[in-house]
Structure formats: C-alpha cells, structure tokens
C-alpha atoms as a PDB file:
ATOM      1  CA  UNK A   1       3.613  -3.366 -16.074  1.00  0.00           C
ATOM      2  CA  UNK A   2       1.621   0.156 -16.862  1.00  0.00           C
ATOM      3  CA  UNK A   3      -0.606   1.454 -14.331  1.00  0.00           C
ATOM      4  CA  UNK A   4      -4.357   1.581 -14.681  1.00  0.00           C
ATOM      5  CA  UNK A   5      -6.720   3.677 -15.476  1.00  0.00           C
ATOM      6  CA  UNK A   6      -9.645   4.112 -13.844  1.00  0.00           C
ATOM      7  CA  UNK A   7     -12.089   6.691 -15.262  1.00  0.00           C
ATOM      8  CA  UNK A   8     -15.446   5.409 -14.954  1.00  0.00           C
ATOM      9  CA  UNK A   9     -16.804   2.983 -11.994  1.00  0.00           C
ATOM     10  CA  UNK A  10     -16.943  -0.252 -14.556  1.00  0.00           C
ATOM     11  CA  UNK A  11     -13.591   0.495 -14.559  1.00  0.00           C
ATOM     12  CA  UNK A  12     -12.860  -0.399 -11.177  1.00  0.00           C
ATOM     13  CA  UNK A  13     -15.216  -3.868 -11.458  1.00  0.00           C
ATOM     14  CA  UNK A  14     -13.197  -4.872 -14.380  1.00  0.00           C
ATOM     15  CA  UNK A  15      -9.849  -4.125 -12.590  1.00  0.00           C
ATOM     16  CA  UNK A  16     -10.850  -5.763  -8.933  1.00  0.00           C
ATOM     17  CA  UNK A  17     -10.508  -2.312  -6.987  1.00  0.00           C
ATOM     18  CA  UNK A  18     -12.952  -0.842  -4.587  1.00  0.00           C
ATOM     19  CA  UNK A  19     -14.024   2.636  -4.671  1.00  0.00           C
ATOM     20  CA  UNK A  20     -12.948   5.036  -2.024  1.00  0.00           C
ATOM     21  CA  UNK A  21     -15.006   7.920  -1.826  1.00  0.00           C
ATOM     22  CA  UNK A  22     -13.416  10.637   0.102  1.00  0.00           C
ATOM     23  CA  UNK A  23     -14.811  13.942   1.642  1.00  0.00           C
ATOM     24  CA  UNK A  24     -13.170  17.288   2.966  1.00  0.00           C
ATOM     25  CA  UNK A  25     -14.404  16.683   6.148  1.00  0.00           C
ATOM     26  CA  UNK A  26     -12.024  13.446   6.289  1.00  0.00           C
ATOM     27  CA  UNK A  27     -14.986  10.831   6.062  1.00  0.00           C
ATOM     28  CA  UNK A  28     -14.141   7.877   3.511  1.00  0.00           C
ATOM     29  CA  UNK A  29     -16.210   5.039   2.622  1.00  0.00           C
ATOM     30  CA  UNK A  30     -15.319   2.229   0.493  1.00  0.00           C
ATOM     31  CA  UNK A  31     -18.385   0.942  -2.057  1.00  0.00           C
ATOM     32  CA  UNK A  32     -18.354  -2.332  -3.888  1.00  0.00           C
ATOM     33  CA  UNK A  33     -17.979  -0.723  -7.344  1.00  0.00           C
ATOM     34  CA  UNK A  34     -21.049  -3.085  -7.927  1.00  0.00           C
ATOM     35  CA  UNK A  35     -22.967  -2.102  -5.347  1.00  0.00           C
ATOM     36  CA  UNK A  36     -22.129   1.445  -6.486  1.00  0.00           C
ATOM     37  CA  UNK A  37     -23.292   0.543 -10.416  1.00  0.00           C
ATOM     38  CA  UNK A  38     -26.702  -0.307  -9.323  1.00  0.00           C
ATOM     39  CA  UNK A  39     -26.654   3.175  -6.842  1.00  0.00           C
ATOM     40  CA  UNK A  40     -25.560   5.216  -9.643  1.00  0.00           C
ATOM     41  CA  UNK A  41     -28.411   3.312 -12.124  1.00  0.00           C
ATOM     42  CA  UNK A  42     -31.251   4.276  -9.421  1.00  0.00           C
ATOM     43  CA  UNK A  43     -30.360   7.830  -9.037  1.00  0.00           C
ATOM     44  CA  UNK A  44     -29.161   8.258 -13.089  1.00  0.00           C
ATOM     45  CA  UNK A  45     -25.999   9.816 -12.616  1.00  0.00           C
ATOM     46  CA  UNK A  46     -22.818   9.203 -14.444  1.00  0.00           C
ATOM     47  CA  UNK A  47     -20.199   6.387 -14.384  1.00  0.00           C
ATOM     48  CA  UNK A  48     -17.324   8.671 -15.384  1.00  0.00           C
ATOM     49  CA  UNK A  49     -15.342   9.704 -11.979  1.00  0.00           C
ATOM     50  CA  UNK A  50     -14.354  13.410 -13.179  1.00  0.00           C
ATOM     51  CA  UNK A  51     -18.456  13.676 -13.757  1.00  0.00           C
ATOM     52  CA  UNK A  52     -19.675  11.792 -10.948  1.00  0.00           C
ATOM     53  CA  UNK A  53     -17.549  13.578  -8.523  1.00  0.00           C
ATOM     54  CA  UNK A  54     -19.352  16.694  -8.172  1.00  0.00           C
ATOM     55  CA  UNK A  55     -22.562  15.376  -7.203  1.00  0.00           C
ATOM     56  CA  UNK A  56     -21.549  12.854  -4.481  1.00  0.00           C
ATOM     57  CA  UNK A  57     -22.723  14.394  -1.335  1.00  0.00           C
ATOM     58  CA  UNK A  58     -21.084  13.342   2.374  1.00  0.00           C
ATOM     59  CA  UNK A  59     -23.707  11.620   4.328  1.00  0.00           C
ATOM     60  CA  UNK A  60     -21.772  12.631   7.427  1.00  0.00           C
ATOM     61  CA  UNK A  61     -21.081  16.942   6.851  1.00  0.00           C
ATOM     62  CA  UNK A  62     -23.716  17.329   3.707  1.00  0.00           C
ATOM     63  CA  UNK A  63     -21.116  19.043   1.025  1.00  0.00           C
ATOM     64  CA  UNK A  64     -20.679  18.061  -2.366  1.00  0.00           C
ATOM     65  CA  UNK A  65     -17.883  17.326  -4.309  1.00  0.00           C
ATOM     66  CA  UNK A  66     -16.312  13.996  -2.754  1.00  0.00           C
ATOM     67  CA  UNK A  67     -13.055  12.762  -4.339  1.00  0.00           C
ATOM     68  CA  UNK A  68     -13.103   9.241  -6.068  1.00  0.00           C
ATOM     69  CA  UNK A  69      -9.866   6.593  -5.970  1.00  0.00           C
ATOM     70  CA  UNK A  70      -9.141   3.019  -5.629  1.00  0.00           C
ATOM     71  CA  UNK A  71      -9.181   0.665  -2.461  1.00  0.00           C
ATOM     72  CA  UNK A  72      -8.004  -2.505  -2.403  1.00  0.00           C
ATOM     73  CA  UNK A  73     -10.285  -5.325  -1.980  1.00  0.00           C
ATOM     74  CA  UNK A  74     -10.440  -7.447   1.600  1.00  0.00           C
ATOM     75  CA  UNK A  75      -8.265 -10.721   0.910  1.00  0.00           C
ATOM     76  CA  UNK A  76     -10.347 -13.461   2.704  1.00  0.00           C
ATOM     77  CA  UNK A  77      -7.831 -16.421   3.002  1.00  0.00           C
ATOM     78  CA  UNK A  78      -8.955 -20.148   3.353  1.00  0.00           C
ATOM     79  CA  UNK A  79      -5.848 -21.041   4.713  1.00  0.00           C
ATOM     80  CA  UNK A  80      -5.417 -22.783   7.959  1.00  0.00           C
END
C-alpha cells in the first residue's frame, strides 16, 4: 500500500480525509474538503495546496500563510 497524495482539495474528497488548516499561532480547524470546495469557488482561489496556502488567513491572529494536511474523518458508529 503507497501513500497518498494530496495536492489539491478534490484530492482530499476523493480520498475521505478532512482538511486541517493550521496557523503559527497554533489555531487549527478542520473543513469538510466539500464545504471548503464551495469556499474556495466563492472567493476564486486555487484548489492546489502549495497555491492555496499562502492566502489562507487565521481568523483568530490575522496572518497569512496557514499550513494545509489531512484529518481524519469522525467515525459515527451505529453500533449498540
């Protein structure tokens, strides 16, 4: 089993992953990646990660350049 790649946000739809977006302040949020699609549509920026990354701003501290990487999804279980 390889690893994944995960350069663009369709990327981490077609693979199940969330997206963490991380800031230097130590503020991360995890976005539906498509939740984050129709964001990213709105505002026209860029799917790619290494473009997108510069222009994320922290809604907490204000500075740009956030880091991008994968969460894993919340497992809901039916089980009882």
């Amino acid at each position: 089993m390889g690893r994944t790649k995960l350069d663009s946000i369709n990327e981490f739809a077609r693979h199940g992953y969330k997206v963490r977006v991380s800031c230097s302040c130590g503020r991360k949020v995890d976005w539906s990646p498509f939740e984050m699609i129709v964001m990213l549509q709105k505002r026209r920026l860029p799917y790619d990660v290494e473009r997108l990354e510069p222009k994320l701003r922290c809604g907490f501290c204000g500075a740009r350049g956030a880091k991008i990487s994968a969460a894993m999804p919340e497992i809901i279980s039916n089980v009882r």
